[in-house]
C-alpha atoms as a PDB file:
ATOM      1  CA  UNK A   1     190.915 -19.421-135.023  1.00  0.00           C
ATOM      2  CA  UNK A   2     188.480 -19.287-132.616  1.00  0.00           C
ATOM      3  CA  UNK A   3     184.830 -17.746-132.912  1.00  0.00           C
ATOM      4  CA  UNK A   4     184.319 -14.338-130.586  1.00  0.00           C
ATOM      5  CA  UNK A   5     181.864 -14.325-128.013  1.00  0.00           C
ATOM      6  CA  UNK A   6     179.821 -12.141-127.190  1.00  0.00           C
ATOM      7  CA  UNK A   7     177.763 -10.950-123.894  1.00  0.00           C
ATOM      8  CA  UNK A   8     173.736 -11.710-123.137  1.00  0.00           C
ATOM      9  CA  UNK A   9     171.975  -8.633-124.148  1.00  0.00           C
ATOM     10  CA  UNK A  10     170.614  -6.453-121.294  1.00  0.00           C
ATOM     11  CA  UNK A  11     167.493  -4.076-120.508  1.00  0.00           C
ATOM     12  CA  UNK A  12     169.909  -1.303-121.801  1.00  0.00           C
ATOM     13  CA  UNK A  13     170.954  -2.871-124.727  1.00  0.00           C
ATOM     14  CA  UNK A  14     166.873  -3.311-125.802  1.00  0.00           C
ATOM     15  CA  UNK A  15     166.403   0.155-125.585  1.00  0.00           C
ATOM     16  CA  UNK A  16     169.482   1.105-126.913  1.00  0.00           C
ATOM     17  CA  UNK A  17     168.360  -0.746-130.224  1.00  0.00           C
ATOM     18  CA  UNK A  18     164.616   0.997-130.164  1.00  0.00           C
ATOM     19  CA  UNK A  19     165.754   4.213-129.926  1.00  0.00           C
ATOM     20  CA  UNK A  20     168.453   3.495-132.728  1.00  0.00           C
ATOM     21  CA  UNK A  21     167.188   1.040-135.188  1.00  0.00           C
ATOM     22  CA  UNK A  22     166.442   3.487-137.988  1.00  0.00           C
ATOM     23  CA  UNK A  23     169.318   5.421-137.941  1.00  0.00           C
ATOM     24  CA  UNK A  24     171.863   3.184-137.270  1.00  0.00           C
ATOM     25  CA  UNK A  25     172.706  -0.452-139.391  1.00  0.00           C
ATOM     26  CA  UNK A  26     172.527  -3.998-137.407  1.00  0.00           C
ATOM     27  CA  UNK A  27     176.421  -4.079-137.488  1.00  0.00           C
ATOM     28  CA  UNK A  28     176.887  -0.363-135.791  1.00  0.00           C
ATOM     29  CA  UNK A  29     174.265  -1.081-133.191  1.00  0.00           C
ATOM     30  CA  UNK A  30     175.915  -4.646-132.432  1.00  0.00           C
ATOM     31  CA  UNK A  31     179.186  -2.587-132.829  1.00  0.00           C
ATOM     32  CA  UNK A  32     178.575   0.067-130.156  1.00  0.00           C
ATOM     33  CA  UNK A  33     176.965  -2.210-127.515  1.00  0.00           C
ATOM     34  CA  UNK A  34     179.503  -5.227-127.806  1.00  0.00           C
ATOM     35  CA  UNK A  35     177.038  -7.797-128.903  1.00  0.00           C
ATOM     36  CA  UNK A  36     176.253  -9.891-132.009  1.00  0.00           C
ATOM     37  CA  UNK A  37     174.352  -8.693-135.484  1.00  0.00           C
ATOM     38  CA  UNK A  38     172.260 -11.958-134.565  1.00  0.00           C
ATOM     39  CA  UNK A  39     171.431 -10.859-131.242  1.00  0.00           C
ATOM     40  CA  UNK A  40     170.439  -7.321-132.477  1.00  0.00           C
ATOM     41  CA  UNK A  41     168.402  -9.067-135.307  1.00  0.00           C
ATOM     42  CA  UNK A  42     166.679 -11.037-132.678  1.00  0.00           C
ATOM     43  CA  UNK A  43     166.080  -8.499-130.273  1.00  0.00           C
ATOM     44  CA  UNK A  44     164.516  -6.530-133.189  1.00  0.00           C
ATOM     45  CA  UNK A  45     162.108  -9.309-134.166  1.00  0.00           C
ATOM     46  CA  UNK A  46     160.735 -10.036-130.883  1.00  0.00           C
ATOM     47  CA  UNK A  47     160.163  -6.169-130.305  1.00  0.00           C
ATOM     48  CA  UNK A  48     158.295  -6.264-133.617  1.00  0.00           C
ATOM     49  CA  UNK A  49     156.328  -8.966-132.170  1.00  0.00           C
ATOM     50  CA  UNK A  50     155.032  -6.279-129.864  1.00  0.00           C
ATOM     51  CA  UNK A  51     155.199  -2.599-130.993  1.00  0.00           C
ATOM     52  CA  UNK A  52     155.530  -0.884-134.131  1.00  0.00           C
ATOM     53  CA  UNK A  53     159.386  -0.562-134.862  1.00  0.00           C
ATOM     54  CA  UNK A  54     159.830   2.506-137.489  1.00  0.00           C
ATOM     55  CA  UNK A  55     161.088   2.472-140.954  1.00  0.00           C
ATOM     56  CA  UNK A  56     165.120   2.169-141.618  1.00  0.00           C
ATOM     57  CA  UNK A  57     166.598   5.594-142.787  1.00  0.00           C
ATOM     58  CA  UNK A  58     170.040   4.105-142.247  1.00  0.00           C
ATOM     59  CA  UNK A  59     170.643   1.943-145.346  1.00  0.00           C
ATOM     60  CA  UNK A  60     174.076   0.508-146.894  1.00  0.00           C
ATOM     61  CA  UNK A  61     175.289   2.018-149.581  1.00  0.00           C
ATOM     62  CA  UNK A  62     175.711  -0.209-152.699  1.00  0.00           C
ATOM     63  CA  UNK A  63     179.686  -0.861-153.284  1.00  0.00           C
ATOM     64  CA  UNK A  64     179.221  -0.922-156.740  1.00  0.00           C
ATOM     65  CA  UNK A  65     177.251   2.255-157.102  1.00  0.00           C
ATOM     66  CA  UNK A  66     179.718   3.822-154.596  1.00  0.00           C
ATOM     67  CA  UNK A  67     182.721   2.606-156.766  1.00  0.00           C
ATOM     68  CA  UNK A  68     180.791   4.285-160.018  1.00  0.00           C
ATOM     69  CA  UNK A  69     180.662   7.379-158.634  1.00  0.00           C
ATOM     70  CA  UNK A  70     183.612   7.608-157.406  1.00  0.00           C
ATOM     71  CA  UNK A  71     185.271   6.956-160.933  1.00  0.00           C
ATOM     72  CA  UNK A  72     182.595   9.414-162.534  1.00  0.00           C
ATOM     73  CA  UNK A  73     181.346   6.366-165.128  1.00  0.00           C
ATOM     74  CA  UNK A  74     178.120   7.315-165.974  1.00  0.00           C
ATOM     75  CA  UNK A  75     174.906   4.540-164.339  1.00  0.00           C
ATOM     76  CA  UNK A  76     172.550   3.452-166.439  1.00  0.00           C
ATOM     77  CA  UNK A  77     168.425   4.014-165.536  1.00  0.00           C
ATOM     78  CA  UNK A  78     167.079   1.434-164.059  1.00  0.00           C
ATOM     79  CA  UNK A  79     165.912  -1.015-166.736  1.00  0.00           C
ATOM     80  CA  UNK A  80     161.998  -1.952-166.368  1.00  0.00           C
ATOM     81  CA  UNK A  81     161.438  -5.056-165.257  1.00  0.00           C
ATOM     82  CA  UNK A  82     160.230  -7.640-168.214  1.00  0.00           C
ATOM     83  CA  UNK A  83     157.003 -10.110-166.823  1.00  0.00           C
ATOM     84  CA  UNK A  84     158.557 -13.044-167.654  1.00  0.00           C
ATOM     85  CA  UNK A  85     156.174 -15.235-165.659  1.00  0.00           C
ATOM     86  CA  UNK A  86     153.201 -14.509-168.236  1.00  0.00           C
ATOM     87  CA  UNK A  87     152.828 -16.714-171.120  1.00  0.00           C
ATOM     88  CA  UNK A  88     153.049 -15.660-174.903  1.00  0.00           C
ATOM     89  CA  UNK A  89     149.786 -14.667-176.611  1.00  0.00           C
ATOM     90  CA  UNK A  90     148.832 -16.112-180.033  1.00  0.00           C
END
């Protein structure tokens, strides 16, 4: 099977991705504009390289969470996290 191409990003397409980034997931930006997740990871970093890029809103929703709730099985509290790095006193 062969791999898909995809087009060199544009002007557009780099301000296409600032104005969407948080809202919108790497796959739904490369999506809508016909180009890779890689190029729209790329273009991101080098833009962070100059301005401030703002927080993600847009997050993907955890399949197993999803699947929980959707069967109404209760989820447990987060557990706290045990420092297992730290050695055992005497």
């Amino acid at each position: 099977m062969a791999r898909k191409r995809s087009r060199p990003y544009t002007v557009e397409d780099v301000e296409f991705v600032h104005k969407h980034y948080a809202e919108m997931t790497a796959s739904e930006i490369a999506e809508e504009l016909g180009i890779s997740k890689f190029q729209v990871s790329k273009i991101v970093s080098e833009l962070r390289k100059h301005i401030d890029l703002p927080k993600k809103t847009a997050k993907r929703p955890n399949p197993i969470l999803e699947y929980l709730k959707s069967k109404g099985l209760p989820i447990k509290e987060e557990a706290k996290k045990k420092n297992t790095r730290s050695r055992k006193k005497k």
